[in-house]
C-alpha atoms as a PDB file:
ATOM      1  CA  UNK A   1      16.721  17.687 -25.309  1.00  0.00           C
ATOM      2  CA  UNK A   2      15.872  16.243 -21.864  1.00  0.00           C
ATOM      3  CA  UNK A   3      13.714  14.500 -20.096  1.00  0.00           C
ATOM      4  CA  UNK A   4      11.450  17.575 -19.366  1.00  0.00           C
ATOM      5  CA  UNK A   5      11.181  18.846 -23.044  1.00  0.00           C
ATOM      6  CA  UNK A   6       8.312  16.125 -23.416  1.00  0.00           C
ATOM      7  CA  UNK A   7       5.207  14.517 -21.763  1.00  0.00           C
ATOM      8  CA  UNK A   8       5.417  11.451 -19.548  1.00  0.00           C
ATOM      9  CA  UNK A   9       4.445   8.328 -21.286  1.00  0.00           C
ATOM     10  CA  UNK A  10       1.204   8.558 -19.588  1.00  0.00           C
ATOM     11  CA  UNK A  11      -1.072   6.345 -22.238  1.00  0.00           C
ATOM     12  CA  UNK A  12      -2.552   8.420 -25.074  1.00  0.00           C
ATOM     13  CA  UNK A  13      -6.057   9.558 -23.653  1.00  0.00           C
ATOM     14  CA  UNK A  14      -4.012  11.645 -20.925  1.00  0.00           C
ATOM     15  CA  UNK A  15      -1.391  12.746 -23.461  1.00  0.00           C
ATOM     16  CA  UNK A  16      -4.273  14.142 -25.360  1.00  0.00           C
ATOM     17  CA  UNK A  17      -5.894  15.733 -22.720  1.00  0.00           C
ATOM     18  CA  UNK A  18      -2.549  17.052 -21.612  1.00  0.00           C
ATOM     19  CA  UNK A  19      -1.217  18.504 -24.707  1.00  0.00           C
ATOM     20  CA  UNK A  20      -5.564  19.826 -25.560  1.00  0.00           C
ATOM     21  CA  UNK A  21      -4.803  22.027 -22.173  1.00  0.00           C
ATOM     22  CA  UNK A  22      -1.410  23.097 -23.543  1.00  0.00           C
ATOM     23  CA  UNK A  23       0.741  20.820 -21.322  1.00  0.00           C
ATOM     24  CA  UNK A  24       3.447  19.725 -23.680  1.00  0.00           C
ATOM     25  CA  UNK A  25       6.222  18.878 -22.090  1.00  0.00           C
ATOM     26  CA  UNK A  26       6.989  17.560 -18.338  1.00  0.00           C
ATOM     27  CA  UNK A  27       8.255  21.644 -17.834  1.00  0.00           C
ATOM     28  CA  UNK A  28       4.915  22.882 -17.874  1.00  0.00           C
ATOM     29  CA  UNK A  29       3.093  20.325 -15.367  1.00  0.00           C
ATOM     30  CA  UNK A  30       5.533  22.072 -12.540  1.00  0.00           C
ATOM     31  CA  UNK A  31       3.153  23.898  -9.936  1.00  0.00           C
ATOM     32  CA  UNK A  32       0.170  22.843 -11.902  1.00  0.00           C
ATOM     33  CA  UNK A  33      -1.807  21.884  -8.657  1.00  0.00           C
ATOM     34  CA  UNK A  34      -3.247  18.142  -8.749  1.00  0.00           C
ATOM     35  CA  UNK A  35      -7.222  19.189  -9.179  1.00  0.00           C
ATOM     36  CA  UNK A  36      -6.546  20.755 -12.374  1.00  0.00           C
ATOM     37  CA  UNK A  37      -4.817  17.504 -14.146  1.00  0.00           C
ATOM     38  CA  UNK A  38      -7.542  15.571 -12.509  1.00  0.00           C
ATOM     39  CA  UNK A  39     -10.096  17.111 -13.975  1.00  0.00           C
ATOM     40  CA  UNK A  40      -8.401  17.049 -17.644  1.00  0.00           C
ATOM     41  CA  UNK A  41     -10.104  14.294 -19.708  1.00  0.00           C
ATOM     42  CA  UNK A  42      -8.284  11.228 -19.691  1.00  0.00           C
ATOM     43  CA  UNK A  43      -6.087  12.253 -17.029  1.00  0.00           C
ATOM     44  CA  UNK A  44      -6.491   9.782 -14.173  1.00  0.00           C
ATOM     45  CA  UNK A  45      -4.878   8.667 -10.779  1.00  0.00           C
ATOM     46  CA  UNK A  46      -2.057   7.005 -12.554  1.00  0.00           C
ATOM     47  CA  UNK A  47      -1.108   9.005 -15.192  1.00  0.00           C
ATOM     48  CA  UNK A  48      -0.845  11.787 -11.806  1.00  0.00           C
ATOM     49  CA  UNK A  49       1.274   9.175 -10.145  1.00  0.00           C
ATOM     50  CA  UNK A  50       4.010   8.671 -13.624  1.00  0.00           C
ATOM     51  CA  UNK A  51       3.716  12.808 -13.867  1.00  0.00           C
ATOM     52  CA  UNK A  52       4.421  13.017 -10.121  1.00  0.00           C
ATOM     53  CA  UNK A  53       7.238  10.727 -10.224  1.00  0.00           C
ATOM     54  CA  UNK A  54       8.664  12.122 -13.571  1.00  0.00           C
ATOM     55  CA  UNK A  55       8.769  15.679 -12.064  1.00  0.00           C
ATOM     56  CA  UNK A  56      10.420  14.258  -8.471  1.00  0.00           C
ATOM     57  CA  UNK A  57      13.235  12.930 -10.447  1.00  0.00           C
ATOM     58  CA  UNK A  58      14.008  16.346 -11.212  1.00  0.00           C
ATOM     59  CA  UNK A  59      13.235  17.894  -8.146  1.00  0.00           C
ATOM     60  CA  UNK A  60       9.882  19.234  -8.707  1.00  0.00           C
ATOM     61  CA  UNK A  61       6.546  18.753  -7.870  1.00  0.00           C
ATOM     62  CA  UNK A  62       2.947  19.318  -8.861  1.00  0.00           C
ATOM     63  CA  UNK A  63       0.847  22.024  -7.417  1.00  0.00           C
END
Protein backbone atom coordinates (compact mmCIF):
# COMPACT_ATOMS: atom_id res chain seq x y z
CA UNK A 1 0.00 0.00 0.00
CA UNK A 2 1.40 3.47 -0.80
CA UNK A 3 1.15 6.71 -0.24
CA UNK A 4 -1.61 7.20 -2.94
CA UNK A 5 -3.94 4.30 -1.76
CA UNK A 6 -5.29 6.92 0.90
CA UNK A 7 -6.41 10.57 1.50
CA UNK A 8 -4.03 13.29 2.63
CA UNK A 9 -4.28 14.04 6.25
CA UNK A 10 -6.24 17.00 5.36
CA UNK A 11 -8.31 17.50 8.91
CA UNK A 12 -11.58 15.54 9.05
CA UNK A 13 -14.24 18.07 7.62
CA UNK A 14 -12.28 17.82 4.15
CA UNK A 15 -11.72 14.07 4.52
CA UNK A 16 -15.43 13.87 4.79
CA UNK A 17 -16.24 15.93 2.10
CA UNK A 18 -13.61 14.15 0.08
CA UNK A 19 -14.48 10.62 0.62
CA UNK A 20 -18.88 12.03 0.46
CA UNK A 21 -17.70 12.93 -3.37
CA UNK A 22 -16.01 9.53 -3.73
CA UNK A 23 -12.39 10.77 -3.41
CA UNK A 24 -10.79 8.04 -1.39
CA UNK A 25 -7.52 7.86 -1.90
CA UNK A 26 -4.74 10.54 -3.12
CA UNK A 27 -5.18 8.36 -6.81
CA UNK A 28 -8.39 9.77 -7.48
CA UNK A 29 -7.72 13.66 -6.74
CA UNK A 30 -5.25 13.39 -10.03
CA UNK A 31 -6.78 15.77 -12.82
CA UNK A 32 -9.59 16.65 -10.54
CA UNK A 33 -9.38 20.44 -11.50
CA UNK A 34 -9.05 22.85 -8.31
CA UNK A 35 -12.85 24.44 -8.54
CA UNK A 36 -14.34 21.19 -7.97
CA UNK A 37 -12.38 20.37 -4.48
CA UNK A 38 -13.07 23.93 -3.64
CA UNK A 39 -16.39 23.77 -3.78
CA UNK A 40 -16.59 20.30 -1.72
CA UNK A 41 -17.72 21.09 1.86
CA UNK A 42 -15.00 21.36 4.14
CA UNK A 43 -12.50 21.44 1.55
CA UNK A 44 -10.58 24.69 1.89
CA UNK A 45 -7.36 26.54 0.63
CA UNK A 46 -5.18 24.39 2.76
CA UNK A 47 -6.38 21.17 2.62
CA UNK A 48 -5.84 22.11 -1.63
CA UNK A 49 -2.35 23.13 -0.71
CA UNK A 50 -1.45 19.37 1.50
CA UNK A 51 -3.49 17.58 -1.65
CA UNK A 52 -1.39 19.62 -4.09
CA UNK A 53 1.77 18.89 -2.45
CA UNK A 54 0.89 15.16 -1.72
CA UNK A 55 0.17 14.58 -5.48
CA UNK A 56 3.64 16.68 -6.61
CA UNK A 57 5.59 14.25 -4.63
CA UNK A 58 4.48 11.79 -6.99
CA UNK A 59 4.55 13.66 -9.97
CA UNK A 60 1.07 14.67 -10.41
CA UNK A 61 -1.05 17.42 -10.21
CA UNK A 62 -4.60 18.62 -9.76
CA UNK A 63 -6.77 19.66 -12.59
Amino acid sequence: MSDLDHLPAVGGPATRGLSAAGYTCLRDLAGVPRADLAALHGVGPKAISIIESALEAHGLALG
